[in-house]
N, C-alpha and C. Protein backbone atom coordinates (compact mmCIF):
# COMPACT_ATOMS: atom_id res chain seq x y z
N UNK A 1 7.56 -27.12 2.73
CA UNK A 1 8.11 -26.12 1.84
C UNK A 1 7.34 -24.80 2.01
N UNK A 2 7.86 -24.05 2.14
CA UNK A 2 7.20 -22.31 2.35
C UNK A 2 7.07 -21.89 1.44
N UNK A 3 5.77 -21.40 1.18
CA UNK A 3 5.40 -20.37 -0.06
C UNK A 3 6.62 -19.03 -0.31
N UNK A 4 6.74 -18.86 -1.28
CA UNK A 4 6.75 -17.41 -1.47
C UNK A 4 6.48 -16.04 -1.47
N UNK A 5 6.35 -14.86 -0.88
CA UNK A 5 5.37 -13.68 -0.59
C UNK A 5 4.76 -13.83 -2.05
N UNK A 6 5.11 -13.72 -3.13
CA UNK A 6 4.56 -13.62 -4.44
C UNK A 6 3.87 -14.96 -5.17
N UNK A 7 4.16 -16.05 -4.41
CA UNK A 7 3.55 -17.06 -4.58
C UNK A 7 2.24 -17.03 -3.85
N UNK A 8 2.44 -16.55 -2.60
CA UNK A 8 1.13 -16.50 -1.41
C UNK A 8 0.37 -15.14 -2.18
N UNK A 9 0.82 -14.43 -2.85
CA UNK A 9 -0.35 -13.59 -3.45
C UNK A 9 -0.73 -13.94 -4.34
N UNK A 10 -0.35 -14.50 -5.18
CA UNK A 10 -0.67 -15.39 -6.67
C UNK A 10 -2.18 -16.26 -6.69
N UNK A 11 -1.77 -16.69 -5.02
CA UNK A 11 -2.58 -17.78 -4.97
C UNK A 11 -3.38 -17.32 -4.47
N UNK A 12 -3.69 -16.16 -3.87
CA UNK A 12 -5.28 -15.14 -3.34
C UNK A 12 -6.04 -14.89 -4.78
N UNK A 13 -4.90 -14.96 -5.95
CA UNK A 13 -5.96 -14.17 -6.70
C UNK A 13 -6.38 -15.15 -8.10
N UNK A 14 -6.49 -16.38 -7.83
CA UNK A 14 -6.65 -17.95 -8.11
C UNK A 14 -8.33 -17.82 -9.26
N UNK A 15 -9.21 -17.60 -8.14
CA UNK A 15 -10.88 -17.25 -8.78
C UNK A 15 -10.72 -15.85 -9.54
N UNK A 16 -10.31 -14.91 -9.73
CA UNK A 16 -10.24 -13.81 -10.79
C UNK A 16 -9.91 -14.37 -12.11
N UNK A 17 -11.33 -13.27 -12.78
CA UNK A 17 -10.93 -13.44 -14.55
C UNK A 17 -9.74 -13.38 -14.84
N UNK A 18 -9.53 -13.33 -16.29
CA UNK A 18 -7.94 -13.51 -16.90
C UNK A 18 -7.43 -12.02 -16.49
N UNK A 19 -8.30 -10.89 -17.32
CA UNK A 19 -7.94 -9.53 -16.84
C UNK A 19 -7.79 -8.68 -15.85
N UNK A 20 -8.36 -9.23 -14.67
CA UNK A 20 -8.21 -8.87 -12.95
C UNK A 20 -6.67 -9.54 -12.97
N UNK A 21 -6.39 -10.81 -13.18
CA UNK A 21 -5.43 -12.04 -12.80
C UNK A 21 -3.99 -11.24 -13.37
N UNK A 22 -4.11 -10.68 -15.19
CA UNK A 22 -2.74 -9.92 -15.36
C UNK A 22 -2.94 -8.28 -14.69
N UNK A 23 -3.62 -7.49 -14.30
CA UNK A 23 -3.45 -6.60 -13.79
C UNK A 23 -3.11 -7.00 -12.26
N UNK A 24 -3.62 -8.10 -11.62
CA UNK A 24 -3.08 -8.12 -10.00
C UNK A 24 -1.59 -9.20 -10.31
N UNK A 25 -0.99 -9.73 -11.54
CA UNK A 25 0.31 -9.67 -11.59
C UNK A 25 1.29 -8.58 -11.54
N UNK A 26 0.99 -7.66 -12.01
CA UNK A 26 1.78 -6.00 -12.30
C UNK A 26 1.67 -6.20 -10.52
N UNK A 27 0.63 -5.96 -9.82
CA UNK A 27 0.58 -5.66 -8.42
C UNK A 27 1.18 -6.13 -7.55
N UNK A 28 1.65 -7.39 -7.98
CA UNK A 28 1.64 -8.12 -7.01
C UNK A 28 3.24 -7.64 -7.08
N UNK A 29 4.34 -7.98 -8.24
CA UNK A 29 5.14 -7.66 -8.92
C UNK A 29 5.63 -6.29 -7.92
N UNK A 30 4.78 -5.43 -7.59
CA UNK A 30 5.08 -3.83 -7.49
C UNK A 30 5.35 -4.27 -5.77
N UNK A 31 3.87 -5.11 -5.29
CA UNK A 31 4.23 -5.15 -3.87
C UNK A 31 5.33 -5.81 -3.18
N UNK A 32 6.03 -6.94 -3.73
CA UNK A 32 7.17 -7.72 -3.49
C UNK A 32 8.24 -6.90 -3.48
N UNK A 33 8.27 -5.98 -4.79
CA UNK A 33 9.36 -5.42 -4.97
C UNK A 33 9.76 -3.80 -3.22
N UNK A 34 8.64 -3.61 -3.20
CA UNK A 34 8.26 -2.27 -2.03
C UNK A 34 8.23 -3.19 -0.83
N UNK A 35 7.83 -4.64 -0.65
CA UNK A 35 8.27 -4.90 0.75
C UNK A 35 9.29 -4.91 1.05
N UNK A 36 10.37 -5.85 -0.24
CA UNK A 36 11.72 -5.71 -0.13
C UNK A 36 12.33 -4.33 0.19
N UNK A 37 12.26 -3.26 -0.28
CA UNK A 37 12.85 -2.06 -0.41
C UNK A 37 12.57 -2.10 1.29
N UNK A 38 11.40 -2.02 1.97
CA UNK A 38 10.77 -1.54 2.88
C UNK A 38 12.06 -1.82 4.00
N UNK A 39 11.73 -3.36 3.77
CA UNK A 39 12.79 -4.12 4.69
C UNK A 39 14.23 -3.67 4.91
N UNK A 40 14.90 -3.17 3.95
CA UNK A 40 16.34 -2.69 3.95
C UNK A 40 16.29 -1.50 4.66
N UNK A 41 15.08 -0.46 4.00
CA UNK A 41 15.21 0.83 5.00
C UNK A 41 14.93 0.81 6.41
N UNK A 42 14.45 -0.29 7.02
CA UNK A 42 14.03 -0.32 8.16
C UNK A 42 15.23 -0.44 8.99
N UNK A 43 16.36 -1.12 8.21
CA UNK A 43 17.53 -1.60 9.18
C UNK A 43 18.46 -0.25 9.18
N UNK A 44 18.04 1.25 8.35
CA UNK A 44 19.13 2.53 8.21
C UNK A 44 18.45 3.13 9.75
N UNK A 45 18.85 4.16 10.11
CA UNK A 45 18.46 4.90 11.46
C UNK A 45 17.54 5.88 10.38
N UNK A 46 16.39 6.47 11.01
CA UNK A 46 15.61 7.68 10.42
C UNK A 46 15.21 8.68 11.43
N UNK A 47 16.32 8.58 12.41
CA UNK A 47 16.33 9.94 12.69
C UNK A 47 18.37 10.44 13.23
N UNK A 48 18.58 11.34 13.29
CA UNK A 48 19.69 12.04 13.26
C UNK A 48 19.66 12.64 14.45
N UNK A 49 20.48 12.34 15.71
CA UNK A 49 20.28 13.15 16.37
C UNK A 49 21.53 13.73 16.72
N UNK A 50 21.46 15.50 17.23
CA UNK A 50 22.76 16.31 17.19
C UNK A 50 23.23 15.82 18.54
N UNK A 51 24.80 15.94 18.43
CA UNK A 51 25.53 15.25 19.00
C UNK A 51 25.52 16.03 20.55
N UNK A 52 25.85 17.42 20.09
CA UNK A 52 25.84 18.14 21.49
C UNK A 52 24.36 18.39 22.13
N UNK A 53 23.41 18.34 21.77
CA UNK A 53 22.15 18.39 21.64
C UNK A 53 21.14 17.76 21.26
N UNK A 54 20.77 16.97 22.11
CA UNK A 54 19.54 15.52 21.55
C UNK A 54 18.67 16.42 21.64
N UNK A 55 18.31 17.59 21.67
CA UNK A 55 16.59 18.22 21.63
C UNK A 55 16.32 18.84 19.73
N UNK A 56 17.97 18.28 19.23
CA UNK A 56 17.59 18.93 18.16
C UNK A 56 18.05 17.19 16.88
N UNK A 57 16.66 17.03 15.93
CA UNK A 57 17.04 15.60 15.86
C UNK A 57 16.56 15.95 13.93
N UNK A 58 16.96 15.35 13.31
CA UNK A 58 16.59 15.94 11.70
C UNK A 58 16.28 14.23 11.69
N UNK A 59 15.30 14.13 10.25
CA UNK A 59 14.79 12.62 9.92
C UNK A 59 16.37 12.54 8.97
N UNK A 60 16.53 11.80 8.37
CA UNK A 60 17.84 11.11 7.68
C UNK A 60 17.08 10.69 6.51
N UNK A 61 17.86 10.77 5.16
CA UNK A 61 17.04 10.44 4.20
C UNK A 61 16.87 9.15 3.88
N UNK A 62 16.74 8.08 4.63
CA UNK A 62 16.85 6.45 4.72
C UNK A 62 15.20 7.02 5.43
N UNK A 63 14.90 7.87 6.06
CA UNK A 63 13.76 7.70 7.19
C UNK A 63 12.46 8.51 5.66
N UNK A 64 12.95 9.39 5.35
CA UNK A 64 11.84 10.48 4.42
C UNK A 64 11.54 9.14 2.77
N UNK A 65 12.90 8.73 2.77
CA UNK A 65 11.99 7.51 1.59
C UNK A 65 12.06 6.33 2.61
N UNK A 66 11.49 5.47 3.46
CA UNK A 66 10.77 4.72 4.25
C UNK A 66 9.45 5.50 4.02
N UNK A 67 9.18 6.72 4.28
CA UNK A 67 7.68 7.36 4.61
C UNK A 67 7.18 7.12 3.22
N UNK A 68 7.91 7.92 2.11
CA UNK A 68 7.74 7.64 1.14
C UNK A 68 7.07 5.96 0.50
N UNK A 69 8.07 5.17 0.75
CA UNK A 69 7.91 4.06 0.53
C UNK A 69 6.57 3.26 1.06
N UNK A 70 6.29 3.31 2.26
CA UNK A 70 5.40 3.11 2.84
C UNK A 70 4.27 3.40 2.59
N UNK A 71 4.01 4.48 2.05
CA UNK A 71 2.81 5.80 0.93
C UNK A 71 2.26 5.00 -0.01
N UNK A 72 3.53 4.49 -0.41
CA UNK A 72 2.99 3.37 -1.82
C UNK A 72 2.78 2.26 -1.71
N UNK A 73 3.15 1.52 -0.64
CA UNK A 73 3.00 0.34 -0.01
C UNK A 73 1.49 0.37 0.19
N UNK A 74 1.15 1.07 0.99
CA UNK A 74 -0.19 1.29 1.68
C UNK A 74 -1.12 1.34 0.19
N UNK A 75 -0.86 2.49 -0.44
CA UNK A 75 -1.57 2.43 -1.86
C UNK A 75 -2.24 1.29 -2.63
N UNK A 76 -0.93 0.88 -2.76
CA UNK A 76 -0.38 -0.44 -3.92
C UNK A 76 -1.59 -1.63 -2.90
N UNK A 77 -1.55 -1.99 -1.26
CA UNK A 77 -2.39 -2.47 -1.00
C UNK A 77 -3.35 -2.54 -1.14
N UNK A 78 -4.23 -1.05 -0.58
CA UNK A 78 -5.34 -1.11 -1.14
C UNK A 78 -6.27 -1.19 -2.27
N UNK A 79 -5.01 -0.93 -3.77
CA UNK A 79 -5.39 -0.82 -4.99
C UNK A 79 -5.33 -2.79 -4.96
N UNK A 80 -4.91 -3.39 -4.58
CA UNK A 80 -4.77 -4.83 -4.76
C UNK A 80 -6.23 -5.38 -4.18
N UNK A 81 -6.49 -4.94 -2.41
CA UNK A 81 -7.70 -5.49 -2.02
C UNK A 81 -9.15 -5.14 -2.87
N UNK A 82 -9.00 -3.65 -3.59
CA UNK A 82 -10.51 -3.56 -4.31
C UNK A 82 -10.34 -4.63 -5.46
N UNK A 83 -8.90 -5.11 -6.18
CA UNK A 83 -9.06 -6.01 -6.85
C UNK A 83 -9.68 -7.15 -6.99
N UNK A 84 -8.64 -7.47 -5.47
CA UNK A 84 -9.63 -8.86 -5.10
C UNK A 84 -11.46 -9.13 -4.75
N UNK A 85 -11.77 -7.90 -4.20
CA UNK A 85 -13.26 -7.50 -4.16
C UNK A 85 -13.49 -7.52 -2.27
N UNK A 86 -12.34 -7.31 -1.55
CA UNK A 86 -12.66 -7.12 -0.57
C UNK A 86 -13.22 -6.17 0.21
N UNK A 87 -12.90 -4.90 -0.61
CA UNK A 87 -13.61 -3.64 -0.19
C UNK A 87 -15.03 -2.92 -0.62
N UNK A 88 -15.37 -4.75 -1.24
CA UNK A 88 -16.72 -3.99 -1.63
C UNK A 88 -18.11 -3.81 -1.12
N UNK A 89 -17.82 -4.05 0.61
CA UNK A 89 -18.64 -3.95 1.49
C UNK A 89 -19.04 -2.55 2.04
N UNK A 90 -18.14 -1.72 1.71
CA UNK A 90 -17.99 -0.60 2.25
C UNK A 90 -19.13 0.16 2.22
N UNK A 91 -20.36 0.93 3.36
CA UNK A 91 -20.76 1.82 2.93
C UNK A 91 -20.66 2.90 2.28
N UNK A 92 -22.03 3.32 1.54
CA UNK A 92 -21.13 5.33 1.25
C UNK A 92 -21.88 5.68 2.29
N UNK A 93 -20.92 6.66 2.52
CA UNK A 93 -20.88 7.98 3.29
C UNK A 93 -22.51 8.74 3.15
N UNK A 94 -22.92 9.14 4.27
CA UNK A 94 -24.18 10.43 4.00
C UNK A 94 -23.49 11.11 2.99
N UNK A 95 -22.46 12.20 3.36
CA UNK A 95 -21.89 13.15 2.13
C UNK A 95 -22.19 12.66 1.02
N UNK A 96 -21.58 11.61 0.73
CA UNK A 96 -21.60 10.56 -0.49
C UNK A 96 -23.40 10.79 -1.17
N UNK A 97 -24.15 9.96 -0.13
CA UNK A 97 -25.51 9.99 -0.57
C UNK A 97 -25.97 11.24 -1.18
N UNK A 98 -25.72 12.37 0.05
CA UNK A 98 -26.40 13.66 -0.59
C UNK A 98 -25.89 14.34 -1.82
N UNK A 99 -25.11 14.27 -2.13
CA UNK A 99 -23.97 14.16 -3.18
C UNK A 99 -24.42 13.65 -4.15
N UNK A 100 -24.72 12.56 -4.24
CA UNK A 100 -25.44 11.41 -5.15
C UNK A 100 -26.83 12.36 -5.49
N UNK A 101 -27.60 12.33 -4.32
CA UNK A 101 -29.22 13.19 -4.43
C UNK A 101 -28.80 14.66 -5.49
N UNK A 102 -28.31 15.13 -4.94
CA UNK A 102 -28.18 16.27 -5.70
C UNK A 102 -27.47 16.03 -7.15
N UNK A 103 -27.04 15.16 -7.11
CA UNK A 103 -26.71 14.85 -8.66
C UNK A 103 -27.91 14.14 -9.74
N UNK A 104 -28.43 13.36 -9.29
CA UNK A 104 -30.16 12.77 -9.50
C UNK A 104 -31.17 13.62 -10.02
N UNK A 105 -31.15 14.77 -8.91
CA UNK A 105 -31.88 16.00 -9.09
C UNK A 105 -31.74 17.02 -10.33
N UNK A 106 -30.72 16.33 -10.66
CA UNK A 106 -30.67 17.60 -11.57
C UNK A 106 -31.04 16.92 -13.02
């Protein structure tokens, strides 16, 4: 039997407190719903090209919300992985540090 996309995320977020667990429901909720969308726009054409003239080609508005869509997709991911605590390896940045120093300093 095959999981579900929303079942297979459900079950990543298994070890989270109660309050991580209903905020990465909303998420999860948001990402199912944006893969689906994703999927339909993928099958429209997103670009237009002129008939007498292929050097001149406009995006199609199936292609500008795909980009769109995708914006939030990407988002909605990464707002899910700091949930789970995967991004919390990340160095800071020098900028970051000196940034930090000069805030210390004062």
């Amino acid at each position: 039997m095959e999981q579900t996309r929303k079942e297979e995320l459900t079950q990543l977020c298994a070890g989270l407190d109660e309050r991580a667990q209903k905020l990465s429901a909303e998420l999860i909720t948001e990402l199912c719903f944006i893969e689906e969308r994703l999927a339909v726009l993928r099958s429209y054409p997103h670009i237009r090209v002129h008939p007498a003239d292929p050097t001149k080609q406009k995006v199609t508005p199936a292609g500008r919300q795909y980009k769109e869509m995708l914006q939030q997709y990407l988002n909605t991911i990464k707002t899910f992985d700091r949930l789970l605590g995967s991004s919390e390896s990340e160095e800071i940045s020098p900028l970051r540090e000196y940034l930090n120093s000069l805030r210390d300093a004062e």
